[in-house]
N, C-alpha and C. Protein backbone atom coordinates (compact mmCIF):
# COMPACT_ATOMS: atom_id res chain seq x y z
N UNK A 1 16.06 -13.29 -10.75
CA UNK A 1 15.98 -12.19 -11.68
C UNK A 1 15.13 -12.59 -12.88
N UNK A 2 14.19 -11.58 -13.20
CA UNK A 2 13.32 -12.19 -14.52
C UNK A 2 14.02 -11.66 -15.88
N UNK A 3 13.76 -12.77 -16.61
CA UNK A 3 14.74 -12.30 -17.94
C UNK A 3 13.66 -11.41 -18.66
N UNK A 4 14.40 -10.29 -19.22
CA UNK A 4 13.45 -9.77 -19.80
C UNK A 4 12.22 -9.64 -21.14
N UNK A 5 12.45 -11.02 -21.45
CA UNK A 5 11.16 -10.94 -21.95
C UNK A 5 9.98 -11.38 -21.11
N UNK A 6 9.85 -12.33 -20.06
CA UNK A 6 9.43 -12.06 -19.19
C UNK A 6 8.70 -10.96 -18.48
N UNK A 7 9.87 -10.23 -17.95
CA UNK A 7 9.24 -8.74 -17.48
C UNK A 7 8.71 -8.30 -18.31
N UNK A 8 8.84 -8.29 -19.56
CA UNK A 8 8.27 -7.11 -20.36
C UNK A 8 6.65 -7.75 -20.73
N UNK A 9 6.51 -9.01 -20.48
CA UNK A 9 4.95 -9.91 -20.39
C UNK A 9 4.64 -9.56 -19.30
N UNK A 10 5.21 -9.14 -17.92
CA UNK A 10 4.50 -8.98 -17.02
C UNK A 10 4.14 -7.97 -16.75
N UNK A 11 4.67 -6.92 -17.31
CA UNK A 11 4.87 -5.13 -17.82
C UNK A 11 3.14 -5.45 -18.34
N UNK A 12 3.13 -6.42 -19.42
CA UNK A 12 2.08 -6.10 -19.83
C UNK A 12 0.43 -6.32 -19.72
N UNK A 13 0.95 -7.13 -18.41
CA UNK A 13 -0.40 -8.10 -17.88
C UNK A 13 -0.90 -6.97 -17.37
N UNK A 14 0.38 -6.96 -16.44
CA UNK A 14 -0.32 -5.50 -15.75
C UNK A 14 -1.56 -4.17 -16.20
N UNK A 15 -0.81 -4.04 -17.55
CA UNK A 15 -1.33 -3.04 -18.26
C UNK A 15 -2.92 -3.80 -18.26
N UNK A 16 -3.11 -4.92 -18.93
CA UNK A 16 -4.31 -5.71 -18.82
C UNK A 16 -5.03 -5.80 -18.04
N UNK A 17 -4.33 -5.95 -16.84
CA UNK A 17 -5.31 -5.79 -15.23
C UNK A 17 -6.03 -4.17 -14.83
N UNK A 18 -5.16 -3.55 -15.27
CA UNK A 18 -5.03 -1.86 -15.22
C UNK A 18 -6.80 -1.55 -16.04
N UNK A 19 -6.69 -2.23 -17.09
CA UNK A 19 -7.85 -1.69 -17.99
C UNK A 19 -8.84 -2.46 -18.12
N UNK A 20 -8.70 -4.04 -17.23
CA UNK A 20 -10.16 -4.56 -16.58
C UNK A 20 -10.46 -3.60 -15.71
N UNK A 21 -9.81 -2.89 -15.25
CA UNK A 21 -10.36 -2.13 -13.88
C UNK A 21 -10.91 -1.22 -14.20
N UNK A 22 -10.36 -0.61 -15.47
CA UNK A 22 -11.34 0.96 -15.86
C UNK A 22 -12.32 0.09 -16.75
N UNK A 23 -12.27 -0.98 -17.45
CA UNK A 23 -13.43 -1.59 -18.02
C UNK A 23 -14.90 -1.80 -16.69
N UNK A 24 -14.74 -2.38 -15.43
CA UNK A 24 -15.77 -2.44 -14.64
C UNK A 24 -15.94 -0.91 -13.90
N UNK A 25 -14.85 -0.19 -14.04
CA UNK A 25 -15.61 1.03 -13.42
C UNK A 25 -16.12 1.80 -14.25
N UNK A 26 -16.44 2.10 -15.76
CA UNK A 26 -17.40 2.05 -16.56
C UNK A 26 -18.27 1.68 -16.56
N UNK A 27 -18.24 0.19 -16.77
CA UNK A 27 -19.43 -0.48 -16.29
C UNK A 27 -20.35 -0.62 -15.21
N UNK A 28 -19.82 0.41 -14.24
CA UNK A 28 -20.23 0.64 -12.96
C UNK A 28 -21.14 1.73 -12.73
N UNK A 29 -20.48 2.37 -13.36
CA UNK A 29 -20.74 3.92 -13.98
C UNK A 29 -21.97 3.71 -14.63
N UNK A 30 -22.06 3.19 -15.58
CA UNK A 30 -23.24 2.76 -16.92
C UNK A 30 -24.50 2.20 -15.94
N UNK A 31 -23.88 1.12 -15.39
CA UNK A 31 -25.39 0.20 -14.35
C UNK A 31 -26.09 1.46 -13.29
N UNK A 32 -25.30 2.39 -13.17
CA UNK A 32 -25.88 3.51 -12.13
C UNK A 32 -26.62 4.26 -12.81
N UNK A 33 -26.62 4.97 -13.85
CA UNK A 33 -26.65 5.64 -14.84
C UNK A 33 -28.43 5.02 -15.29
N UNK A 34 -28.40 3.79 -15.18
CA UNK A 34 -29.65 3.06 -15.84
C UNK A 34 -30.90 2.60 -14.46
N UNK A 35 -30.04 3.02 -13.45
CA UNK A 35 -31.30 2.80 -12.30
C UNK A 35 -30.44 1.47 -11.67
N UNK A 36 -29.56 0.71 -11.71
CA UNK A 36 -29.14 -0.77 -11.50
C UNK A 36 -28.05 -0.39 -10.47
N UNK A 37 -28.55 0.09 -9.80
CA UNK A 37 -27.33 0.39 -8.05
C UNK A 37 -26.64 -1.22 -7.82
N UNK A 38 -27.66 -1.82 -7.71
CA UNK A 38 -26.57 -3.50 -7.33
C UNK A 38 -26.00 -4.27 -8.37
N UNK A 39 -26.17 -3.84 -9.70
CA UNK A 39 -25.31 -3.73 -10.11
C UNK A 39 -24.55 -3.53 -10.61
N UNK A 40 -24.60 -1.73 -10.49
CA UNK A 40 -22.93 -1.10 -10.21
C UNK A 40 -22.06 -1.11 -8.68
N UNK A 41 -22.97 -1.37 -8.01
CA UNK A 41 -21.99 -1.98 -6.68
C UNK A 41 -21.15 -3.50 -7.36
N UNK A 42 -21.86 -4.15 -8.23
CA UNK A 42 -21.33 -5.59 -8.16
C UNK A 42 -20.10 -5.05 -9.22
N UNK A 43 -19.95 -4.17 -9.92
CA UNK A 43 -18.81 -3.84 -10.98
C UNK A 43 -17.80 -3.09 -10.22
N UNK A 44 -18.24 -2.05 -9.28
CA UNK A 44 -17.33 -1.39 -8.49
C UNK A 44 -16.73 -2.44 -7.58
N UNK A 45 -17.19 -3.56 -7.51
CA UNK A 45 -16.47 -4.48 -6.21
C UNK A 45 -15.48 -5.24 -7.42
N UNK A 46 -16.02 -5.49 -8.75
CA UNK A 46 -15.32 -6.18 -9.86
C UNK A 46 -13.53 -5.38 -10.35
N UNK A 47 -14.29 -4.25 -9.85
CA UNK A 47 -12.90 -3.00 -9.96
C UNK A 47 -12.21 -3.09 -9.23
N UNK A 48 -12.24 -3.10 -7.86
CA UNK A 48 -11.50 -3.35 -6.65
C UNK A 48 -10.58 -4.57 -7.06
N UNK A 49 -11.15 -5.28 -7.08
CA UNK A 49 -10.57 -6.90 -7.69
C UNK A 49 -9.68 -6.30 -8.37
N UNK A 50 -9.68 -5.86 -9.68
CA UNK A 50 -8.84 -5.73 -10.90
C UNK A 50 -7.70 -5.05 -10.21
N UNK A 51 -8.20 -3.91 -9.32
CA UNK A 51 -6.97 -3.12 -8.68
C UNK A 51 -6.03 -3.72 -8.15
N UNK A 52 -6.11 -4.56 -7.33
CA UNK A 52 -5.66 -5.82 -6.66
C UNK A 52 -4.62 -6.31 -7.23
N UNK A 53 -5.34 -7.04 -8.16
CA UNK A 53 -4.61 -7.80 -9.52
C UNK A 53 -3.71 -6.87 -10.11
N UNK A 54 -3.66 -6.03 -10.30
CA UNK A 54 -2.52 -5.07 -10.75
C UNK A 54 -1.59 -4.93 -10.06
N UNK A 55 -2.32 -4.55 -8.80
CA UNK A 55 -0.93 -4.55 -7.70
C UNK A 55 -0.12 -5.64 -7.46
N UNK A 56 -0.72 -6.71 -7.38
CA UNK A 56 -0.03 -8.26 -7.42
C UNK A 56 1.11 -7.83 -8.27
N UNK A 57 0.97 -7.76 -9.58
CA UNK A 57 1.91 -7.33 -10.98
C UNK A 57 2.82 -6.62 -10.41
N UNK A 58 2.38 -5.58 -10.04
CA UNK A 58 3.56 -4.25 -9.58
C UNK A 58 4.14 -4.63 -8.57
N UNK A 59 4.13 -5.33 -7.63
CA UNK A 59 4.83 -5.80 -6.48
C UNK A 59 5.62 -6.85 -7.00
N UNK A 60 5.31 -8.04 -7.49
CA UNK A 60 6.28 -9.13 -7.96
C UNK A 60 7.23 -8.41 -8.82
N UNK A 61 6.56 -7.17 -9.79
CA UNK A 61 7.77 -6.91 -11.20
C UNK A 61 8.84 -6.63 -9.65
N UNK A 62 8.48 -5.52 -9.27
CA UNK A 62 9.17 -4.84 -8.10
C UNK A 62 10.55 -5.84 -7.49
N UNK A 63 9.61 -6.63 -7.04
CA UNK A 63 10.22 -7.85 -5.72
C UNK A 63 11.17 -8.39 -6.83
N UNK A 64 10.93 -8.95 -7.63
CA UNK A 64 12.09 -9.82 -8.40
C UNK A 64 13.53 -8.59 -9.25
N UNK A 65 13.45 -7.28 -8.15
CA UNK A 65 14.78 -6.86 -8.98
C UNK A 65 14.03 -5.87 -10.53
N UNK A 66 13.37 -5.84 -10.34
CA UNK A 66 12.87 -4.96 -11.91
C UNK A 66 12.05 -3.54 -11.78
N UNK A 67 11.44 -2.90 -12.55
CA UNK A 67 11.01 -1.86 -12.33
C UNK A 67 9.38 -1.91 -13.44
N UNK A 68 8.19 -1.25 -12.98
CA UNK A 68 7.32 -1.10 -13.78
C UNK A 68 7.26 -0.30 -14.94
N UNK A 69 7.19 -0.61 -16.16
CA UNK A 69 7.11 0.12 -16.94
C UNK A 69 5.18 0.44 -17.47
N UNK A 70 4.67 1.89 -17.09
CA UNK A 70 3.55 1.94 -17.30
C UNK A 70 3.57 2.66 -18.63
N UNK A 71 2.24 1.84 -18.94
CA UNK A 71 1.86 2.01 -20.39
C UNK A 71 0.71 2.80 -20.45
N UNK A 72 -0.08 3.28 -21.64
CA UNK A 72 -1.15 3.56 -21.70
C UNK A 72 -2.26 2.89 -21.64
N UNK A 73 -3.69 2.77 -20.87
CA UNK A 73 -4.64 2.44 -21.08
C UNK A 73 -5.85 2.37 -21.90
N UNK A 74 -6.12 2.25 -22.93
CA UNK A 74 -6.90 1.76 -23.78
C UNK A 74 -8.39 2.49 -22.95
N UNK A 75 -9.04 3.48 -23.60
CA UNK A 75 -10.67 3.95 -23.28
C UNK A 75 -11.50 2.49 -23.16
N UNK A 76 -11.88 2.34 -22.19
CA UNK A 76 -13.31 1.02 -22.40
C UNK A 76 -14.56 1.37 -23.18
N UNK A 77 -15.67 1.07 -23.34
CA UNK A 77 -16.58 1.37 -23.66
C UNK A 77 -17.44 1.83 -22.66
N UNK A 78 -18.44 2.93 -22.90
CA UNK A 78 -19.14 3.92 -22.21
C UNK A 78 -20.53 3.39 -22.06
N UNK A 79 -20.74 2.47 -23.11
CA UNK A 79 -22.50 2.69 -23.55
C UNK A 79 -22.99 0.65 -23.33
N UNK A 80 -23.39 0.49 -23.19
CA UNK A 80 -24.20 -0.89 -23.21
C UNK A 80 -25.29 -1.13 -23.65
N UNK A 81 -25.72 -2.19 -24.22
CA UNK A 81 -27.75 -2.49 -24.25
C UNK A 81 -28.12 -2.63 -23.62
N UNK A 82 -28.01 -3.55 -22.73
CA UNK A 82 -28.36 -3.54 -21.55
C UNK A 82 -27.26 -4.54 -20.57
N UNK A 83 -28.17 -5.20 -19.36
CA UNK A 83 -27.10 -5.94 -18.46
C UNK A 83 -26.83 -6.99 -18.63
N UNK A 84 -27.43 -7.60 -19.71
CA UNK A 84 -26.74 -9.13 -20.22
C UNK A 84 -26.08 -8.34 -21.00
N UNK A 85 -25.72 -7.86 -21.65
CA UNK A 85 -24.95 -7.03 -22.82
C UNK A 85 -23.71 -7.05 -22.24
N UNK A 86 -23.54 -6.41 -20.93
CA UNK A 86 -22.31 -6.35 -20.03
C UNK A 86 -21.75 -7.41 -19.42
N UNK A 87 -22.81 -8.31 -18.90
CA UNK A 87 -21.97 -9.37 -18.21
C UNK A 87 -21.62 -10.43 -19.28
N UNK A 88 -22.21 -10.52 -20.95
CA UNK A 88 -21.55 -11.03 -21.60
C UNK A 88 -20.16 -10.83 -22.07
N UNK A 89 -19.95 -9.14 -22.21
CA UNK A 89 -18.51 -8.73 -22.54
C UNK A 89 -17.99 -8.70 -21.17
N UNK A 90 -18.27 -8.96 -20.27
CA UNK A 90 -17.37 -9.22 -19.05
C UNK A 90 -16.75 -10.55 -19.12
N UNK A 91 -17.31 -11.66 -19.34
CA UNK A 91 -17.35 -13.22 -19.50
C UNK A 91 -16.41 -12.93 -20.64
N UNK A 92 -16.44 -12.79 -21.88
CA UNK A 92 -15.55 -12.44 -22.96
C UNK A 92 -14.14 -11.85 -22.94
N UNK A 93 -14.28 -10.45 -21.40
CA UNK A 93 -12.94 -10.01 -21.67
C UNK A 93 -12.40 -11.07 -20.32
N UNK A 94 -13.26 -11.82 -19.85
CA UNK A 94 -12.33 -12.50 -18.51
C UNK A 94 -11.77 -13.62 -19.58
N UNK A 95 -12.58 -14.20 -20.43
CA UNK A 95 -11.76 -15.52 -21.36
C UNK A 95 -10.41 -15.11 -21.51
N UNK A 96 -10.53 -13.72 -22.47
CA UNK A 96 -9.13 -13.26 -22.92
C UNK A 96 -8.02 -12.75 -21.79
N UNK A 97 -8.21 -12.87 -20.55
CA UNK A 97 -7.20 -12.56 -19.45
C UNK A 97 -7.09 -13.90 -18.84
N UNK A 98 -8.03 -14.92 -18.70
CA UNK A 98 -7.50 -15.93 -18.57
C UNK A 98 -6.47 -16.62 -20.06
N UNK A 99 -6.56 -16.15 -20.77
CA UNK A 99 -5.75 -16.50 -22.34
C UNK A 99 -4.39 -16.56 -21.56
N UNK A 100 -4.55 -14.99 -21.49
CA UNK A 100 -3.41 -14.40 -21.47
C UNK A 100 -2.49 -14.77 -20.37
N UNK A 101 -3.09 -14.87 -19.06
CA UNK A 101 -2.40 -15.70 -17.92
C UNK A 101 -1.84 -17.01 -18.15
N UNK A 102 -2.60 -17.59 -19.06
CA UNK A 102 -2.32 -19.07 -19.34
C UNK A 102 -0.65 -19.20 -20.41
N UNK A 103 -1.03 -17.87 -21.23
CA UNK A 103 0.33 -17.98 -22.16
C UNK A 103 1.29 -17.24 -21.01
N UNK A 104 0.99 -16.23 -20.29
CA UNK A 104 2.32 -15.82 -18.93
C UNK A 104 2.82 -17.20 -18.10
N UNK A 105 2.33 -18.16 -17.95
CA UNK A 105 2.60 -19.54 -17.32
C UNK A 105 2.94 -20.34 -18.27
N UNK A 106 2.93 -20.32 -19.45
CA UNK A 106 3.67 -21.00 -20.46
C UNK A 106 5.02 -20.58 -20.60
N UNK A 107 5.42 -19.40 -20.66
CA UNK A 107 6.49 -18.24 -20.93
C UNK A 107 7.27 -18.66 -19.45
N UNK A 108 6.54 -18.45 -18.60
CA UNK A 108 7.56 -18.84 -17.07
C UNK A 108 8.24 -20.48 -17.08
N UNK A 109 7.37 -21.35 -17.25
CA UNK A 109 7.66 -22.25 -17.50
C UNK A 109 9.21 -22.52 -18.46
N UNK A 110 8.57 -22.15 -19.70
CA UNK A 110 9.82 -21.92 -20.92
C UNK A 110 11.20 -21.45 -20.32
N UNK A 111 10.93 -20.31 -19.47
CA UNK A 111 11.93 -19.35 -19.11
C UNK A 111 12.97 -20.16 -17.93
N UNK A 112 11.99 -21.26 -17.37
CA UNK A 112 12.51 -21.88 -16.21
C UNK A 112 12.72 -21.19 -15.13
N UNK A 113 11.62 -20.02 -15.24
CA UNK A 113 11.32 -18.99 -13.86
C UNK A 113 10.38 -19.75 -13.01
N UNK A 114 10.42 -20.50 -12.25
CA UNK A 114 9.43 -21.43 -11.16
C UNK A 114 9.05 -20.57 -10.08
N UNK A 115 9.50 -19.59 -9.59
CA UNK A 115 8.56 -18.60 -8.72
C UNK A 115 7.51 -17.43 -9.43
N UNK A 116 7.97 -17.31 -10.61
CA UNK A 116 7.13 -16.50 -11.23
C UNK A 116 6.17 -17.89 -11.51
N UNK A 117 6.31 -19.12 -12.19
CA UNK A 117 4.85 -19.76 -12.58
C UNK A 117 4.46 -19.72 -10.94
N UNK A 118 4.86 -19.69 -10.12
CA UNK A 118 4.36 -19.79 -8.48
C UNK A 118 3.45 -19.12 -8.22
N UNK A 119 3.78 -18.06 -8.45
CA UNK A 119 3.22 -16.21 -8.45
C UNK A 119 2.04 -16.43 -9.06
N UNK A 120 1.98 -17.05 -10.92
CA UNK A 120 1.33 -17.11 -11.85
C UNK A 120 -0.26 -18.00 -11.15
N UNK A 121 -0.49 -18.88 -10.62
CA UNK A 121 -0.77 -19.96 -9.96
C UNK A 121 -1.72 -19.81 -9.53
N UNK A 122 -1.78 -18.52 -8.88
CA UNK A 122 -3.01 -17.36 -8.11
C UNK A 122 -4.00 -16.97 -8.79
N UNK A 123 -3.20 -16.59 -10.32
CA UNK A 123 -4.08 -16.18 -11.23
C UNK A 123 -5.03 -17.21 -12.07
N UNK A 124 -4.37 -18.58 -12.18
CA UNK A 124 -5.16 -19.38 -13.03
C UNK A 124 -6.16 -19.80 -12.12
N UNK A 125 -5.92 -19.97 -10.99
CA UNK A 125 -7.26 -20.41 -9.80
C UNK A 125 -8.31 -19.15 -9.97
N UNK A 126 -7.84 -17.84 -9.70
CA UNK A 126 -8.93 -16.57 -9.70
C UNK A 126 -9.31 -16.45 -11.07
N UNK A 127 -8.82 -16.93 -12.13
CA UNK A 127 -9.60 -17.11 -13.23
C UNK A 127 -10.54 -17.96 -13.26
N UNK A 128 -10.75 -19.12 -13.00
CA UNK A 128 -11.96 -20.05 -12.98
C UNK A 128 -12.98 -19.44 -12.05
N UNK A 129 -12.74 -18.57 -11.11
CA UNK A 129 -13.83 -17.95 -10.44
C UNK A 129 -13.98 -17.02 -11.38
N UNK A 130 -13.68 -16.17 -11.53
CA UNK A 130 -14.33 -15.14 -12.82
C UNK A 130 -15.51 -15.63 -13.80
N UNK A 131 -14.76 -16.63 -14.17
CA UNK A 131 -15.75 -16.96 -15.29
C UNK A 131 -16.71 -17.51 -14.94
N UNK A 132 -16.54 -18.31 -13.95
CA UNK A 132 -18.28 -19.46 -13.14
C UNK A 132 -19.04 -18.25 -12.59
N UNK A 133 -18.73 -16.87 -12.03
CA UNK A 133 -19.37 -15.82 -11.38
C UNK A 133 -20.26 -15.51 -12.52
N UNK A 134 -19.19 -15.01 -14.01
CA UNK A 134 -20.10 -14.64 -15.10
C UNK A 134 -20.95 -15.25 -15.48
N UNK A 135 -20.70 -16.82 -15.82
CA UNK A 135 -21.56 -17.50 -16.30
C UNK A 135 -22.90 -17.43 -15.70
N UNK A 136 -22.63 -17.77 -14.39
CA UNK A 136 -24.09 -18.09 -13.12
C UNK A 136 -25.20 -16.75 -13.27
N UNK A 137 -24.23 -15.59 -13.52
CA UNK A 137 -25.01 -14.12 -13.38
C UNK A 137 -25.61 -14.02 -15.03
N UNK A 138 -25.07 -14.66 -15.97
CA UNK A 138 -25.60 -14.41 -17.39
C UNK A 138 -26.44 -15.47 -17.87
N UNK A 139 -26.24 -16.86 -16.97
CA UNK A 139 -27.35 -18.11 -16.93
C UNK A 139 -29.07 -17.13 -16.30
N UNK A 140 -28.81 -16.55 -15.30
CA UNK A 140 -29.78 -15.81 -14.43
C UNK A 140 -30.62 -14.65 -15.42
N UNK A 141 -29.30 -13.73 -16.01
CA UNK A 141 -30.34 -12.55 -16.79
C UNK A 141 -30.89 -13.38 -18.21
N UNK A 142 -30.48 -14.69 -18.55
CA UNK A 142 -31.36 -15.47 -19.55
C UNK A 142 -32.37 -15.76 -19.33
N UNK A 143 -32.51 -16.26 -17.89
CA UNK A 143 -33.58 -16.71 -17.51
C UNK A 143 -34.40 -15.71 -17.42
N UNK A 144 -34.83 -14.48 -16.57
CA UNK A 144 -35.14 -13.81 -16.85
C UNK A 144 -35.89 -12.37 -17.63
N UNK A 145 -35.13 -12.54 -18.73
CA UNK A 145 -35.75 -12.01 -20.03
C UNK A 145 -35.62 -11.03 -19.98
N UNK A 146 -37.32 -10.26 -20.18
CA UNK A 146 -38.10 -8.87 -20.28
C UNK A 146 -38.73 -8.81 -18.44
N UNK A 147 -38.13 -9.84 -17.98
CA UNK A 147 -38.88 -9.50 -16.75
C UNK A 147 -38.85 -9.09 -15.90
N UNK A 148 -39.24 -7.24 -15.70
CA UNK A 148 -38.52 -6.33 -14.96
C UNK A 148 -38.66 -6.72 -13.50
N UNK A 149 -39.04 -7.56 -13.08
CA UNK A 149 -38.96 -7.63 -11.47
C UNK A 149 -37.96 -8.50 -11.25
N UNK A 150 -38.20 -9.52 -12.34
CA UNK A 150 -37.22 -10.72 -12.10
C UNK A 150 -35.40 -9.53 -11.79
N UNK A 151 -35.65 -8.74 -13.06
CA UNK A 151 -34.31 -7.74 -12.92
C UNK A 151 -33.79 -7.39 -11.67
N UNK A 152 -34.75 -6.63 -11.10
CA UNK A 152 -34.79 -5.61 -10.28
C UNK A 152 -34.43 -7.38 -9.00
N UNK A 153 -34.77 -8.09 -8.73
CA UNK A 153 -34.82 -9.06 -7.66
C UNK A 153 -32.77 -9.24 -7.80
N UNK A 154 -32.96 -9.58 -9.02
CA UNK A 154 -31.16 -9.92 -9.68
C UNK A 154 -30.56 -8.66 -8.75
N UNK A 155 -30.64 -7.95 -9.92
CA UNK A 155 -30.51 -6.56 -9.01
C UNK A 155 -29.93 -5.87 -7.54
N UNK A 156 -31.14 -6.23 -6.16
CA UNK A 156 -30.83 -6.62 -4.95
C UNK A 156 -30.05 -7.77 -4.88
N UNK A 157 -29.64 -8.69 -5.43
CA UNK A 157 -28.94 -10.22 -4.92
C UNK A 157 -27.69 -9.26 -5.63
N UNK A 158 -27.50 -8.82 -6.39
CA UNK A 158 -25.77 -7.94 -6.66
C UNK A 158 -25.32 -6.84 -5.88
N UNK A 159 -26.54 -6.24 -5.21
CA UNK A 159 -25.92 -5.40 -4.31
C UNK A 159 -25.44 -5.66 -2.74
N UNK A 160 -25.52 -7.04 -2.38
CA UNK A 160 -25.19 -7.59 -1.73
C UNK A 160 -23.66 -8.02 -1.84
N UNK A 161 -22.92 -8.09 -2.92
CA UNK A 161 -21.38 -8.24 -2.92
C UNK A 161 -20.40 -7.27 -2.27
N UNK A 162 -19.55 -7.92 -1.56
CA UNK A 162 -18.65 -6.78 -0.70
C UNK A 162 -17.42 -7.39 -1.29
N UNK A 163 -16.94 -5.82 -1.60
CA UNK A 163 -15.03 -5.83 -1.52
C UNK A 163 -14.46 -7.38 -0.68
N UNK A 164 -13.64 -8.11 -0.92
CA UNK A 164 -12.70 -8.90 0.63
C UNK A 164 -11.44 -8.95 -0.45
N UNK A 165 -10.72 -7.89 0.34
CA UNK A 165 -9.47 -8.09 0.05
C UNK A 165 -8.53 -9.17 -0.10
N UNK A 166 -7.69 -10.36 -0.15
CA UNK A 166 -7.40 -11.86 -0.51
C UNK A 166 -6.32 -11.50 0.48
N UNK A 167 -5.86 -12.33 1.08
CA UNK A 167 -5.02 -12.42 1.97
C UNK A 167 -3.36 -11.89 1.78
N UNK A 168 -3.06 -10.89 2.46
CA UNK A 168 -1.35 -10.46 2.28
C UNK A 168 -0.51 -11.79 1.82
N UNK A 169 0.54 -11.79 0.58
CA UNK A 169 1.26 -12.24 0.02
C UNK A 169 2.41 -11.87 0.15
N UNK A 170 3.60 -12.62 -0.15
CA UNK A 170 5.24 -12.30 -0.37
C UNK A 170 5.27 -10.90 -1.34
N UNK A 171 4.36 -11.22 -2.79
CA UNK A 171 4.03 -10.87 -4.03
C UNK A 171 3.02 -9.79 -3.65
């Protein structure tokens, strides 16, 4: 059984995962909007992810005896400068969800909930991919510059990312 302060952190991750997801499908939205099909495919596959990740949340609150409490979602932003603009505040809001995972695994720990840090475990590994993805893709549009082909090449190499669902869990 999770004690409830606990749940009520995991109440809220959720909420967090909930509004990475409308954060990249904005951003998905925006890269289409500007001519950049691959990559708003690469944000719409970034969304999928987030969906995922939510559900993880909603199934464990579930599984351990508790119930979801949904909150409101927070509007993302609509508008960008351009696509380093985005994959920098992508890199930025993944820091702050890896933060935040890191203090939910502190809290489990504390709590002496060992299947929830179990649960938690998933997330600190899929966080270090987040951020090496951002980095590699925002090392690339540096390199790059003003140089619309170089873009447009980036571009095709993002529309190449597919959805893969992560393998069925307990959670």
């Amino acid at each position: 059984m999770l004690t409830q302060k606990l749940c009520a952190a995991l109440n809220k991750q959720l909420n967090k995962e909930l509004y990475s997801a409308y954060l990249y499908l904005s951003m998905s939205s925006y890269a289409a909007s500007i001519g950049l099909k691959g990559s708003a495919n690469w944000f719409m596959v970034q969304y999928q992810e987030e969906m995922v990740h939510a559900m993880k949340f909603y199934n464990y609150i579930n599984s351990r005896g508790e119930h979801v409490k949904l909150q409101a979602i927070d509007a993302p932003p609509a508008e960008f400068k351009n696509l380093l603009d985005m994959f920098e505040q992508t890199l930025k809001h993944e820091l702050t969800i890896t933060a935040s995972i890191n203090e939910l695994t502190d809290l489990a720990l504390s709590e002496k909930d060992h299947a929830t840090n179990i649960f938690l475990q998933w997330f600190v590994t899929e966080q270090i991919e987040e951020e090496e993805n951002d980095r590699d893709i925002i090392g690339k549009l540096k390199l790059i510059g003003d140089n619309g082909q170089g873009l447009l090449m980036l571009d095709n190499e993002l529309a190449t990312r597919v959805f893969v669902p992560p393998p069925a869990t307990a959670a």
